[in-house]
C-alpha atoms as a PDB file:
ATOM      1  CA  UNK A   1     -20.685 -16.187  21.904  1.00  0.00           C
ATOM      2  CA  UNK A   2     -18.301 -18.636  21.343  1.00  0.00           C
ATOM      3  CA  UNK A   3     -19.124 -22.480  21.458  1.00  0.00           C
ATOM      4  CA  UNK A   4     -17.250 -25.699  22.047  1.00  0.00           C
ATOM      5  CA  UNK A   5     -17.915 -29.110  22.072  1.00  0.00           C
ATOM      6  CA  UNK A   6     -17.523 -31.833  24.892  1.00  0.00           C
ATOM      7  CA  UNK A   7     -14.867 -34.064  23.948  1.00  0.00           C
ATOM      8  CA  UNK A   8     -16.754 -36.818  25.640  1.00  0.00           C
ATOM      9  CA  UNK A   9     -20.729 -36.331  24.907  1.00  0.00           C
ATOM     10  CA  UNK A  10     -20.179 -33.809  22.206  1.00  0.00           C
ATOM     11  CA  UNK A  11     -22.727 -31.882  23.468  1.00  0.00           C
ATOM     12  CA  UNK A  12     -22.926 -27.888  22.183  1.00  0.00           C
ATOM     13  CA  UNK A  13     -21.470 -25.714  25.512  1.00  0.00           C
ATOM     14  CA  UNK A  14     -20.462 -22.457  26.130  1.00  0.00           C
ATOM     15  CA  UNK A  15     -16.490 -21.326  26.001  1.00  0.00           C
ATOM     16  CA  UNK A  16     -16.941 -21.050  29.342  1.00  0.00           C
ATOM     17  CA  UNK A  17     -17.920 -24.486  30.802  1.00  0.00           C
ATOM     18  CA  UNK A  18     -15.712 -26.247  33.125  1.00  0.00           C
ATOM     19  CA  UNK A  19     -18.406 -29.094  32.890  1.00  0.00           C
ATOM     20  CA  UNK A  20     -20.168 -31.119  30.508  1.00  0.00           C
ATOM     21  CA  UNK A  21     -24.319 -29.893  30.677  1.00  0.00           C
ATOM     22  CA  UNK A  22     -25.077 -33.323  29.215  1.00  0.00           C
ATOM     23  CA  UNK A  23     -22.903 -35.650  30.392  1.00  0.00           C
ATOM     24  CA  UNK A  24     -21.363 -33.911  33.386  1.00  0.00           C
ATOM     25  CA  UNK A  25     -18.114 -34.895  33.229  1.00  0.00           C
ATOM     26  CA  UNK A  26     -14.876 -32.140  33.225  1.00  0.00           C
ATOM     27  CA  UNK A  27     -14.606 -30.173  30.193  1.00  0.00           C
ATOM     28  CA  UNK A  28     -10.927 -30.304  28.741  1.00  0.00           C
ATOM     29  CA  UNK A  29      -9.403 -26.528  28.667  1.00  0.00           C
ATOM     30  CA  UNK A  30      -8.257 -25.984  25.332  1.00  0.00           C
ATOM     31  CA  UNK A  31      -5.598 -24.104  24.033  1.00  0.00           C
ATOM     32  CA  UNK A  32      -5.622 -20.120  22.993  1.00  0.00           C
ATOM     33  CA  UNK A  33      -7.184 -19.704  19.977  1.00  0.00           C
ATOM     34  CA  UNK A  34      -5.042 -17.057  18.221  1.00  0.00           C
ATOM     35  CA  UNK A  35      -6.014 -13.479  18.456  1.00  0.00           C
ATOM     36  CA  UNK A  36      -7.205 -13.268  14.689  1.00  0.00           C
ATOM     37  CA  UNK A  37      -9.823 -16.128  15.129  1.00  0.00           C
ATOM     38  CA  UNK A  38     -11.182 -14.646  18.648  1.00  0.00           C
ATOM     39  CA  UNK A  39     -11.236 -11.409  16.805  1.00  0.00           C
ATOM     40  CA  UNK A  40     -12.795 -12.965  14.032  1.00  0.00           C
ATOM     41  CA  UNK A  41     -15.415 -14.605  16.308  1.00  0.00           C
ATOM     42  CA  UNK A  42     -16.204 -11.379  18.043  1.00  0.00           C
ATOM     43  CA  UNK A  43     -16.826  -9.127  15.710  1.00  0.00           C
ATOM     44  CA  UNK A  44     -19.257 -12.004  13.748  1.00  0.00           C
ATOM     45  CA  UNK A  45     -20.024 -12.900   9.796  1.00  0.00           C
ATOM     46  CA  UNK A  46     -20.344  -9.624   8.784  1.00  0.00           C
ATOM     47  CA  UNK A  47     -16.844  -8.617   8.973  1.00  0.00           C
ATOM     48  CA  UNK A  48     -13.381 -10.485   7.680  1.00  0.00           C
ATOM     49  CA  UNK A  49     -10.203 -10.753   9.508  1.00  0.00           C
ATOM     50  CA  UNK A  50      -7.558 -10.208   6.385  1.00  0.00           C
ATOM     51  CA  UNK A  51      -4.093 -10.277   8.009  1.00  0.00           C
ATOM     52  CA  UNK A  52      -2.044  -7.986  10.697  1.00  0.00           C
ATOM     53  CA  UNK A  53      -0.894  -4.374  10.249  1.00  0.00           C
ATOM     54  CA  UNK A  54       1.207  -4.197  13.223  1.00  0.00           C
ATOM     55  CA  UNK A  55       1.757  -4.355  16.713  1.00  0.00           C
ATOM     56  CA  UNK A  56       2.924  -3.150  20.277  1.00  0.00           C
ATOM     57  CA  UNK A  57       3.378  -3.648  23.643  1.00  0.00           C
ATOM     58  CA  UNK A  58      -0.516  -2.813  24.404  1.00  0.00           C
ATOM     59  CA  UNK A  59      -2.371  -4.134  21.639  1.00  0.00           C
ATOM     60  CA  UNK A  60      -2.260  -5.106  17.875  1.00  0.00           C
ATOM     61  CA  UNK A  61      -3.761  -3.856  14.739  1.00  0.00           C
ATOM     62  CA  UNK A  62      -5.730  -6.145  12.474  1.00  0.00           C
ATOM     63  CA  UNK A  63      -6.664  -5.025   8.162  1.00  0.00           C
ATOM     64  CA  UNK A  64     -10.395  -5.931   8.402  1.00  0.00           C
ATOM     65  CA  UNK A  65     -13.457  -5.906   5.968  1.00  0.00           C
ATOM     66  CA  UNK A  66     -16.814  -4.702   6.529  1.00  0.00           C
ATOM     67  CA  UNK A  67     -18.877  -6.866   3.976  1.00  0.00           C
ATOM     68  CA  UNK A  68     -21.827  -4.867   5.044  1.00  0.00           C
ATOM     69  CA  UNK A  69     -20.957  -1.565   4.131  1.00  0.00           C
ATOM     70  CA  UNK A  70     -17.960  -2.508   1.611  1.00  0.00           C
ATOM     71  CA  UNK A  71     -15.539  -0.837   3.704  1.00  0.00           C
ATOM     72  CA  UNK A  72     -11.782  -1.727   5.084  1.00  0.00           C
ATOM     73  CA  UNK A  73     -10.903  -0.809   9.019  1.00  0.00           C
ATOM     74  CA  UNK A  74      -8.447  -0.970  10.558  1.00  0.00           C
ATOM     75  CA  UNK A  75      -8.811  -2.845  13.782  1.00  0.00           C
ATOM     76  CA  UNK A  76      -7.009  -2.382  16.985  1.00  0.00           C
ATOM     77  CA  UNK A  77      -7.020  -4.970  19.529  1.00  0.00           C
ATOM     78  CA  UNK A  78      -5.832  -5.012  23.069  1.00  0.00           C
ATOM     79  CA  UNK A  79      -3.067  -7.970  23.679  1.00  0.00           C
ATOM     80  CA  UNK A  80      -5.385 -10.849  25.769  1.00  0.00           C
ATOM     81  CA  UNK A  81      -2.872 -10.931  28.432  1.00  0.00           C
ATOM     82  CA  UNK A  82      -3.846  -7.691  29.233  1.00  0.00           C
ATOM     83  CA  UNK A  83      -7.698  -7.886  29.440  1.00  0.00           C
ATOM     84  CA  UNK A  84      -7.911  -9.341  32.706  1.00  0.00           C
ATOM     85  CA  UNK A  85      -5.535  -6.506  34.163  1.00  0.00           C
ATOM     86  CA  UNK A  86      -8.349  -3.647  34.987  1.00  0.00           C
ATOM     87  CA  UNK A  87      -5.983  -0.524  35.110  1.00  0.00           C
ATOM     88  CA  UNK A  88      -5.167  -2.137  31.245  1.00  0.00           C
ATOM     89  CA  UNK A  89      -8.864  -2.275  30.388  1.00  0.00           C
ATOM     90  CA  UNK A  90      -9.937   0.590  31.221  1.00  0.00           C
ATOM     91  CA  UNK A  91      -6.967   2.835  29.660  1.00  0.00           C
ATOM     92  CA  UNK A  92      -7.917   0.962  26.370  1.00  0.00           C
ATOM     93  CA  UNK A  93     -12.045   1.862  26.908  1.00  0.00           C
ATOM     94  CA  UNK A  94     -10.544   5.511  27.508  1.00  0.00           C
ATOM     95  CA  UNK A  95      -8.809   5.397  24.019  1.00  0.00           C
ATOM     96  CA  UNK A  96     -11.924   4.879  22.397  1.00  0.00           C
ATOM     97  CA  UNK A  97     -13.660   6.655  24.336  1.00  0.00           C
ATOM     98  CA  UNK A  98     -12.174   9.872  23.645  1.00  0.00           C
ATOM     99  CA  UNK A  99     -10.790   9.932  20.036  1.00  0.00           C
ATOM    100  CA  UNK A 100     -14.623   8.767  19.211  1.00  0.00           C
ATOM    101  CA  UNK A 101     -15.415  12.414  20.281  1.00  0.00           C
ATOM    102  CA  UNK A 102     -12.977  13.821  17.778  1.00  0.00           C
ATOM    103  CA  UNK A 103     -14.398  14.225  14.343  1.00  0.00           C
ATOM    104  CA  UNK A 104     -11.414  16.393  12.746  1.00  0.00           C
ATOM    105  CA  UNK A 105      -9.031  15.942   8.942  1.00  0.00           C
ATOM    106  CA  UNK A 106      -5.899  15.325  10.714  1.00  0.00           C
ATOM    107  CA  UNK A 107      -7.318  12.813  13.938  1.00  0.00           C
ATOM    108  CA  UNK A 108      -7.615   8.502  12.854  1.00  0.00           C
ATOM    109  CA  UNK A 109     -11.827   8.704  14.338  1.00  0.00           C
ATOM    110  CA  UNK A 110     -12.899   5.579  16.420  1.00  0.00           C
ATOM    111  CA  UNK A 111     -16.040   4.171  14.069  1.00  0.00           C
ATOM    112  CA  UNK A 112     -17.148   1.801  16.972  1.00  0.00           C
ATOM    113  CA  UNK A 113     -16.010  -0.755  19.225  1.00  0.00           C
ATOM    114  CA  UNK A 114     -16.449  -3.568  21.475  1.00  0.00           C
ATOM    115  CA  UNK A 115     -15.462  -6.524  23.915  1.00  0.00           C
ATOM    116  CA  UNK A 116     -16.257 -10.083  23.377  1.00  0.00           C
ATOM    117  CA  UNK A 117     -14.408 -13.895  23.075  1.00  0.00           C
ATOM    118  CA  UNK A 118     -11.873 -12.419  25.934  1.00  0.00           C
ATOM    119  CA  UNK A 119     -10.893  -9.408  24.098  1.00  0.00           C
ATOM    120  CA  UNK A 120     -11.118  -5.611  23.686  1.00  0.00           C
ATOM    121  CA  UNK A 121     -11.252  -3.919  20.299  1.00  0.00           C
ATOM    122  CA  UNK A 122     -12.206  -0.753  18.617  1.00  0.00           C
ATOM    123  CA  UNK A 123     -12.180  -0.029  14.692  1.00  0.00           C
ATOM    124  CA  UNK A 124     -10.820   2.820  12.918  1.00  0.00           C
ATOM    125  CA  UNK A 125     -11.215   3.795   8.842  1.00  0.00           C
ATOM    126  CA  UNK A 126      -8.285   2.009   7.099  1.00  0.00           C
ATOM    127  CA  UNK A 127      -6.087   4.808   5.417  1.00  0.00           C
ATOM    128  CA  UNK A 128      -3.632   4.222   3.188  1.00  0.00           C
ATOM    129  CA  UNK A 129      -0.443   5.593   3.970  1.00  0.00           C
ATOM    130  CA  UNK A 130       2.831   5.437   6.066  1.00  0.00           C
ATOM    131  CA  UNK A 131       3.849   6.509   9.533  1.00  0.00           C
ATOM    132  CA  UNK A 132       5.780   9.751   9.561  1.00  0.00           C
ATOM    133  CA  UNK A 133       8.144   7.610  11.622  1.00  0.00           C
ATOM    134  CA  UNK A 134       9.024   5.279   8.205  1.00  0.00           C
ATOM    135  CA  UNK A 135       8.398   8.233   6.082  1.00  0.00           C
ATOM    136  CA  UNK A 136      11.671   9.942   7.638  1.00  0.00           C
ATOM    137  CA  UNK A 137      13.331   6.360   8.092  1.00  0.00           C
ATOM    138  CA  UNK A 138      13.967   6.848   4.483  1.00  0.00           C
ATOM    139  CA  UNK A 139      14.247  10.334   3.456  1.00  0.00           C
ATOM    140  CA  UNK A 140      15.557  11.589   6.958  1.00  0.00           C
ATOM    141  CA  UNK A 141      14.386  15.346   6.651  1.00  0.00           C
ATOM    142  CA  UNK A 142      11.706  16.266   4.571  1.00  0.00           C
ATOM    143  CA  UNK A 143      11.185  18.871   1.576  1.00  0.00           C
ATOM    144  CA  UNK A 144      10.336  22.527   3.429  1.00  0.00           C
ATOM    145  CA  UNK A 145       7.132  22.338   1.773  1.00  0.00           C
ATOM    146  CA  UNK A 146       6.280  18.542   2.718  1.00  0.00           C
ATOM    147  CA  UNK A 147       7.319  19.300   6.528  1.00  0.00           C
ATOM    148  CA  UNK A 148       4.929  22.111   6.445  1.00  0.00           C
ATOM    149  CA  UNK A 149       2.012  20.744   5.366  1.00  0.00           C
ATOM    150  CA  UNK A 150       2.595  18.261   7.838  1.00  0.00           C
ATOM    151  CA  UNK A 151       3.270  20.344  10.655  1.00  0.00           C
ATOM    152  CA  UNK A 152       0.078  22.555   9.576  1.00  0.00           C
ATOM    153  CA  UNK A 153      -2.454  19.601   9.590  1.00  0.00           C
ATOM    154  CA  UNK A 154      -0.754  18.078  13.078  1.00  0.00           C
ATOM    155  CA  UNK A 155      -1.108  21.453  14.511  1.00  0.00           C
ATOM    156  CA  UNK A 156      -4.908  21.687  13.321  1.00  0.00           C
ATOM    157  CA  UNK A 157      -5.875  18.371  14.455  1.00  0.00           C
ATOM    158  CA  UNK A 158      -4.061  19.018  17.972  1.00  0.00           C
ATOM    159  CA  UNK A 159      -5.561  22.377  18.423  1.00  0.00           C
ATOM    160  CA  UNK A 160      -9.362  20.757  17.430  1.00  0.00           C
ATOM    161  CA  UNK A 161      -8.594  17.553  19.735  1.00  0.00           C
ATOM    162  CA  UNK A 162      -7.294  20.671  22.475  1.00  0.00           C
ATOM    163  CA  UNK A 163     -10.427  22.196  22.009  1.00  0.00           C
ATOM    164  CA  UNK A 164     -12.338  19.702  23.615  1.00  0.00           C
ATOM    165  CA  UNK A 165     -10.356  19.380  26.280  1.00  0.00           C
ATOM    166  CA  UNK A 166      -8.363  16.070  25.449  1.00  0.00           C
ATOM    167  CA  UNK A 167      -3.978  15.988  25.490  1.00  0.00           C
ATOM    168  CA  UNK A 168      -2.320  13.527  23.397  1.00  0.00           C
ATOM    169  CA  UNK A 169       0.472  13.034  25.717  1.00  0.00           C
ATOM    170  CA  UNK A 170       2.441  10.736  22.874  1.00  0.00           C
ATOM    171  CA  UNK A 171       2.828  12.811  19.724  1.00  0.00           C
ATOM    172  CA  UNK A 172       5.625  11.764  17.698  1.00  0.00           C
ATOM    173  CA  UNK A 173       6.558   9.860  14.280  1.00  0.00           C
ATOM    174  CA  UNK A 174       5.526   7.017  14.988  1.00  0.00           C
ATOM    175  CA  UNK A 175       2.121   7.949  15.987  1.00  0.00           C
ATOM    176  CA  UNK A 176       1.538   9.715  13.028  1.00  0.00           C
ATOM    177  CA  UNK A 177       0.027   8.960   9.803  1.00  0.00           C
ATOM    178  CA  UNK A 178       0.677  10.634   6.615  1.00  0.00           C
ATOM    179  CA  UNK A 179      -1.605   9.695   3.703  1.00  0.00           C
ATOM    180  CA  UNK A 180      -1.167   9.306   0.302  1.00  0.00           C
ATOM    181  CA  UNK A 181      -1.834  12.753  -0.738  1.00  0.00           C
ATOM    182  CA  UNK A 182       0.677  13.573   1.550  1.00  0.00           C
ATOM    183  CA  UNK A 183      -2.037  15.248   4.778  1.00  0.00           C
ATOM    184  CA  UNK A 184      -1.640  13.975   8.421  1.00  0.00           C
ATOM    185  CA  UNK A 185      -3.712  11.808  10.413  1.00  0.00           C
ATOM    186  CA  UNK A 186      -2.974  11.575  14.826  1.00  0.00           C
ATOM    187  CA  UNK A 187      -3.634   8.349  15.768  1.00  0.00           C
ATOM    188  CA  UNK A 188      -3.017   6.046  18.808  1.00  0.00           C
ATOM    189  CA  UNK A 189      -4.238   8.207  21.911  1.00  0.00           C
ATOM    190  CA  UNK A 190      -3.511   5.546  24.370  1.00  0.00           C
ATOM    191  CA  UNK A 191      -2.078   7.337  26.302  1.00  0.00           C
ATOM    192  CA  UNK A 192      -3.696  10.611  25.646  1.00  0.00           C
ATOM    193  CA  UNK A 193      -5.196  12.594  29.197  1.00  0.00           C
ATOM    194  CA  UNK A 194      -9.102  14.422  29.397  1.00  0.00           C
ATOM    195  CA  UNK A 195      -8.831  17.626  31.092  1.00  0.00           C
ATOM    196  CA  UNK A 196     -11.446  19.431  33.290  1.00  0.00           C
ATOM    197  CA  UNK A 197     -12.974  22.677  31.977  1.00  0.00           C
ATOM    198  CA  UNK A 198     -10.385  25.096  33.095  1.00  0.00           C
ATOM    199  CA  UNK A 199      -7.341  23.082  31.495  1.00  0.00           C
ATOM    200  CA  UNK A 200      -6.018  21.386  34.265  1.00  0.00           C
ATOM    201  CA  UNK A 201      -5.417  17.288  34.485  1.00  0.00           C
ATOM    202  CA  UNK A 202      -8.830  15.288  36.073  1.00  0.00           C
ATOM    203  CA  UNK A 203      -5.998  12.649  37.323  1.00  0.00           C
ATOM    204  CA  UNK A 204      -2.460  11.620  37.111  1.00  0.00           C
ATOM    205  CA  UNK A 205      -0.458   9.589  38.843  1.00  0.00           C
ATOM    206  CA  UNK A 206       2.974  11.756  38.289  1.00  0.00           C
ATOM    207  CA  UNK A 207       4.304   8.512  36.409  1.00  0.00           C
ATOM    208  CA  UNK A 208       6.148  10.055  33.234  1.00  0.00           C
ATOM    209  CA  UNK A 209       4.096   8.755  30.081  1.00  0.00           C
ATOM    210  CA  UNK A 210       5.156   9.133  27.049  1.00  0.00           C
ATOM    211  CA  UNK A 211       8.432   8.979  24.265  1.00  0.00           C
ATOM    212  CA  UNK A 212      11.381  10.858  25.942  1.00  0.00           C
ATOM    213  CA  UNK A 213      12.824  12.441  23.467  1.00  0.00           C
ATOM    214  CA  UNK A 214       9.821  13.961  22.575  1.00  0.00           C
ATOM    215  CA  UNK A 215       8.184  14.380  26.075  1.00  0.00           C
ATOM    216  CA  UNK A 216       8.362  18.530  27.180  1.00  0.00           C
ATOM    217  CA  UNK A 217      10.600  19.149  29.796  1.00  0.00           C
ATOM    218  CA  UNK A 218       7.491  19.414  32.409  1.00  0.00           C
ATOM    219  CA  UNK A 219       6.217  16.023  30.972  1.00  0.00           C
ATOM    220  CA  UNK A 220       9.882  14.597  31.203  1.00  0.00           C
ATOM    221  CA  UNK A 221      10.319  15.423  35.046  1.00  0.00           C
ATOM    222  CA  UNK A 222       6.686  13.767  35.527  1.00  0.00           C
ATOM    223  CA  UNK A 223       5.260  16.712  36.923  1.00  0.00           C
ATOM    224  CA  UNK A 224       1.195  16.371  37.710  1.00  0.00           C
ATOM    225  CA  UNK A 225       1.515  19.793  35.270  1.00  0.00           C
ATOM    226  CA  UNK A 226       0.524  18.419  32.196  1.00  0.00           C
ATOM    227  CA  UNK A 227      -1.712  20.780  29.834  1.00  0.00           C
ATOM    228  CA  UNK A 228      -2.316  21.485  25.683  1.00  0.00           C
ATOM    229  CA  UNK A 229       1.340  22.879  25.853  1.00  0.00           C
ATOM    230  CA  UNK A 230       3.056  19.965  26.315  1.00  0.00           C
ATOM    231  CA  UNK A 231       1.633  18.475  23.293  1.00  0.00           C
ATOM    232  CA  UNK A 232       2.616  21.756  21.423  1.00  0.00           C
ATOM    233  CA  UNK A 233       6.347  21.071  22.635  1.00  0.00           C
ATOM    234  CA  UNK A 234       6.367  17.781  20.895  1.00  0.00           C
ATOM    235  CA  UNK A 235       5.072  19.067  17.827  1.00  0.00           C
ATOM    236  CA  UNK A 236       8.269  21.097  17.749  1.00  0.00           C
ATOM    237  CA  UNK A 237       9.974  18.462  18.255  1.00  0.00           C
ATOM    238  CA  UNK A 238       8.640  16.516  15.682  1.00  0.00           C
ATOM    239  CA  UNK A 239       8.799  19.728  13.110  1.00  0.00           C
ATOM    240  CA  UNK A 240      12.397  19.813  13.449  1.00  0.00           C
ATOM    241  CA  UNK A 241      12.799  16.631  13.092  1.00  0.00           C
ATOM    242  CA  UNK A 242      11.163  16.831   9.740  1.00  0.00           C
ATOM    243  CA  UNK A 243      13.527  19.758   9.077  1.00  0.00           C
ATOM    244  CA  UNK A 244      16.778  18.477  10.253  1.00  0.00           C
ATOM    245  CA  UNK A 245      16.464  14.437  10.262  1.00  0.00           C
ATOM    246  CA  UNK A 246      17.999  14.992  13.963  1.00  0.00           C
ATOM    247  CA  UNK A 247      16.261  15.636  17.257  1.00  0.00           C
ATOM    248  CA  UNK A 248      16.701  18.664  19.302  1.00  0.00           C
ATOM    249  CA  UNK A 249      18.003  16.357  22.571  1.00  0.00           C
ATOM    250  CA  UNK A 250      18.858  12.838  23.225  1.00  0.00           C
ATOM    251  CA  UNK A 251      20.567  11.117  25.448  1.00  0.00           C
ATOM    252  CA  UNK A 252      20.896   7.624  27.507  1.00  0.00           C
ATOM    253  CA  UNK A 253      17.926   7.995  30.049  1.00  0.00           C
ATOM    254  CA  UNK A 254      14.573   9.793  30.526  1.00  0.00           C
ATOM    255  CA  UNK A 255      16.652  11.570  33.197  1.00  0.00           C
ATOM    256  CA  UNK A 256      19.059  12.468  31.155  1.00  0.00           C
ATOM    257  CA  UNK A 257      17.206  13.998  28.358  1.00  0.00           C
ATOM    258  CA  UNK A 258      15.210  15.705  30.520  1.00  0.00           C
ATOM    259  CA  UNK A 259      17.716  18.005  32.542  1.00  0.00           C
ATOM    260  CA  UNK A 260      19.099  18.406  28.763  1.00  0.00           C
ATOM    261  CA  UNK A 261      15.651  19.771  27.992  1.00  0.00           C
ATOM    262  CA  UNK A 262      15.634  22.070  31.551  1.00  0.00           C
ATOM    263  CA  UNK A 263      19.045  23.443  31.175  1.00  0.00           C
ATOM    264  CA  UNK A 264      19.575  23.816  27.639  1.00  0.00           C
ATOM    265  CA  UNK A 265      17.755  26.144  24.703  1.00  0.00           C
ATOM    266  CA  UNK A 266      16.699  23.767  21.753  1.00  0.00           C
ATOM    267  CA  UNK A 267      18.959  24.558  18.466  1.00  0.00           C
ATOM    268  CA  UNK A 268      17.650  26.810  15.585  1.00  0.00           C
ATOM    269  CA  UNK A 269      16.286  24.808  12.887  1.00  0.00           C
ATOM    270  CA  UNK A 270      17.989  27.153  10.300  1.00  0.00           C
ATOM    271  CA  UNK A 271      21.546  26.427  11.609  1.00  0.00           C
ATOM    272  CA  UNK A 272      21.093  22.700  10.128  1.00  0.00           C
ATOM    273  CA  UNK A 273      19.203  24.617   6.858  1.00  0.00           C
ATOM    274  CA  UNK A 274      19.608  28.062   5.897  1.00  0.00           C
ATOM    275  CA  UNK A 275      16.764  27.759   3.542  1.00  0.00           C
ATOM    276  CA  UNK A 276      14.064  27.130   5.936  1.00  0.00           C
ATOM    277  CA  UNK A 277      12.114  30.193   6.230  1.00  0.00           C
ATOM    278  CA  UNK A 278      11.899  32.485   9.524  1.00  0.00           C
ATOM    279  CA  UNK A 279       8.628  32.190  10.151  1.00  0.00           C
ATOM    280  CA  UNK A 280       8.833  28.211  10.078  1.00  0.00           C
ATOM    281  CA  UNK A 281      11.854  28.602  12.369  1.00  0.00           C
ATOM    282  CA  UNK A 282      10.152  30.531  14.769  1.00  0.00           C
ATOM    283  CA  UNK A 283       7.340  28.457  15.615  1.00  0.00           C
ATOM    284  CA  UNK A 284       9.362  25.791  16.038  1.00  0.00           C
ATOM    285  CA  UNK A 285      11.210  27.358  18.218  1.00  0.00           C
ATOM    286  CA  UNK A 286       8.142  28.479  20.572  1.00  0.00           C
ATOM    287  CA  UNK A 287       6.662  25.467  20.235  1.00  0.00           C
ATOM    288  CA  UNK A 288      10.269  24.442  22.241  1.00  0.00           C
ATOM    289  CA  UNK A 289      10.428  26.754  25.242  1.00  0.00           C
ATOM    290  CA  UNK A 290      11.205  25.250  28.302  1.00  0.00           C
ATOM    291  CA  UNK A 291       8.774  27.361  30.222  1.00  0.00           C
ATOM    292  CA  UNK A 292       5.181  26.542  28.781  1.00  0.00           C
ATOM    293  CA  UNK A 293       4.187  30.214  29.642  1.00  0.00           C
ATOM    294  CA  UNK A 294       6.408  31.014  26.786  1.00  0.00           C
ATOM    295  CA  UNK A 295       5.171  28.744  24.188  1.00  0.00           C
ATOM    296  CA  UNK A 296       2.318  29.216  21.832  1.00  0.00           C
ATOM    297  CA  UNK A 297      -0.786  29.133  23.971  1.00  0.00           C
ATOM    298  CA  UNK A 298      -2.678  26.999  21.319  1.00  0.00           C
ATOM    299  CA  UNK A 299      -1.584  24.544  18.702  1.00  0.00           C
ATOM    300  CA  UNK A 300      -3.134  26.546  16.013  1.00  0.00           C
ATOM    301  CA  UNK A 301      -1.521  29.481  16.706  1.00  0.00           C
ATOM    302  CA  UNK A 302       1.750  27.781  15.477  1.00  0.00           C
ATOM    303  CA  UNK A 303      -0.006  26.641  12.521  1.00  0.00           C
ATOM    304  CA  UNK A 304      -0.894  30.205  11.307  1.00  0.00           C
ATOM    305  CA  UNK A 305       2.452  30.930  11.852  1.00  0.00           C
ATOM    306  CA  UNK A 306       4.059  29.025   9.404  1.00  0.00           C
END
């Protein structure tokens, strides 16, 4: 709990007074502290707020030290402007929620979490690495061999996260960690979906969700349709952008890419690199069927492929 002190009395009170215990009088509102010190106040002594790692339009990610346990995390904390909004909240609870049920190579695992001094948080193992997404920012595509072992370990971690019955809904570069020995690590399932036993969504609203270009076409329309295929679309997209340092569609809207995606057949990979072999091709290329019927049925399936 955080503590002020009356500007009048200075009397000890809670954050929260509006008056003085003591002296009774109005308690000045003071200004935001910034989001380092509250997080630095909620998670206590024990742990030390070093500096940012980065940010979004839902929350930001704080380089933290567990003095306890000698340990760095990385820290992600939802933006105070959303914590009062309960849609916001809760969507940020399910995050943690779920990927703390994934215990997999290739998945970032929630170690623990928690809500205090006006904001939410939860705190993941700090790898060292870089996003796939600044990875190709600078080598565009990737050695065959590289791509592969990336592809393999996304696949793995999909198919494992599949398995119990949780879509990623956002799988692309950016949300996609490749560690210094060169393996994959999924991260930010914010906007990731649980399903019910036999596949199918619990609940969506039909809004679309996700990147565009690397939304299926199903997920692109913002059909209530959304299963483990989807996800295995957008790790073909994300292969052959590895492959080719291009994406299979763009275009200027979500509308627009999508009837792309519905109309058209995705490119070979080999036509931008002879070298690539067949079998690499290929699941990339079932991974980006426009019917899901006609895709791999399960993420690991395209992995053995390759």
């Amino acid at each position: 709990m955080i503590h002020v002190n009356c500007e009048h009395c200075g009397a000890t009170l809670f954050e929260e007074a509006r008056f003085c215990s003591h002296c009774g009088r109005p308690v000045a509102l003071r200004a935001e502290a910034p989001l380092a010190e509250r997080l630095a106040a909620a998670m206590g002594s024990d742990y030390a707020v070093l500096g940012e790692l980065g940010r979004g339009g839902f929350a930001v990610v704080f380089s933290v030290r567990d003095h306890r346990l000698n340990r760095y995390l990385a820290v992600k904390v939802m933006r105070p402007e959303l914590f009062t909004a309960p849609v916001a909240r809760e969507r940020f609870r399910r995050e943690a929620e779920l990927v703390a049920q994934l215990d997999h190579p290739n998945v970032l695992s929630v170690t623990f979490s928690g809500e205090a001094a006006g904001i939410s948080y939860f705190a993941m193992p700090r790898v060292h690495g870089e996003t796939l997404q600044r990875l190709l920012g600078r080598e565009q595509a990737l050695a065959i061999a590289t791509a592969a072992r990336v592809f393999k370990g996304l696949a793995d971690g999909l198919a494992y996260a599949h398995e119990r019955n949780v879509v990623h809904r956002d799988v692309k570069p950016a949300n996609i960690l490749v560690d210094k020995g060169g393996d994959p690590l999924l991260l930010d399932f914010g906007v990731a979906k649980g399903l019910s036993k036999d596949g199918s969504t619990l609940s969506f609203t039909g809004a679309v969700i996700g990147t565009p270009e690397y939304m299926s076409p199903e997920q692109a329309s913002g059909s209530r349709e959304i299963d483990r295929r989807s996800d295995i679309y957008s790790l073909g997209v994300v292969g052959f952008e590895m492959l080719t340092g291009t994406l299979p569609f763009t275009g200027g809207s979500v509308m627009d890419i999508a009837q792309k995606k519905n109309s058209s057949v995705a490119p070979n990979v080999r036509r931008f690199r002879e070298e690539i072999p067949a079998a690499f091709a290929e699941s990339i290329a079932r991974c980006l069927e426009r019917d899901p019927a006609c895709r791999w049925e399960t993420a690991d399936q395209a992995s053995r492929a390759v």
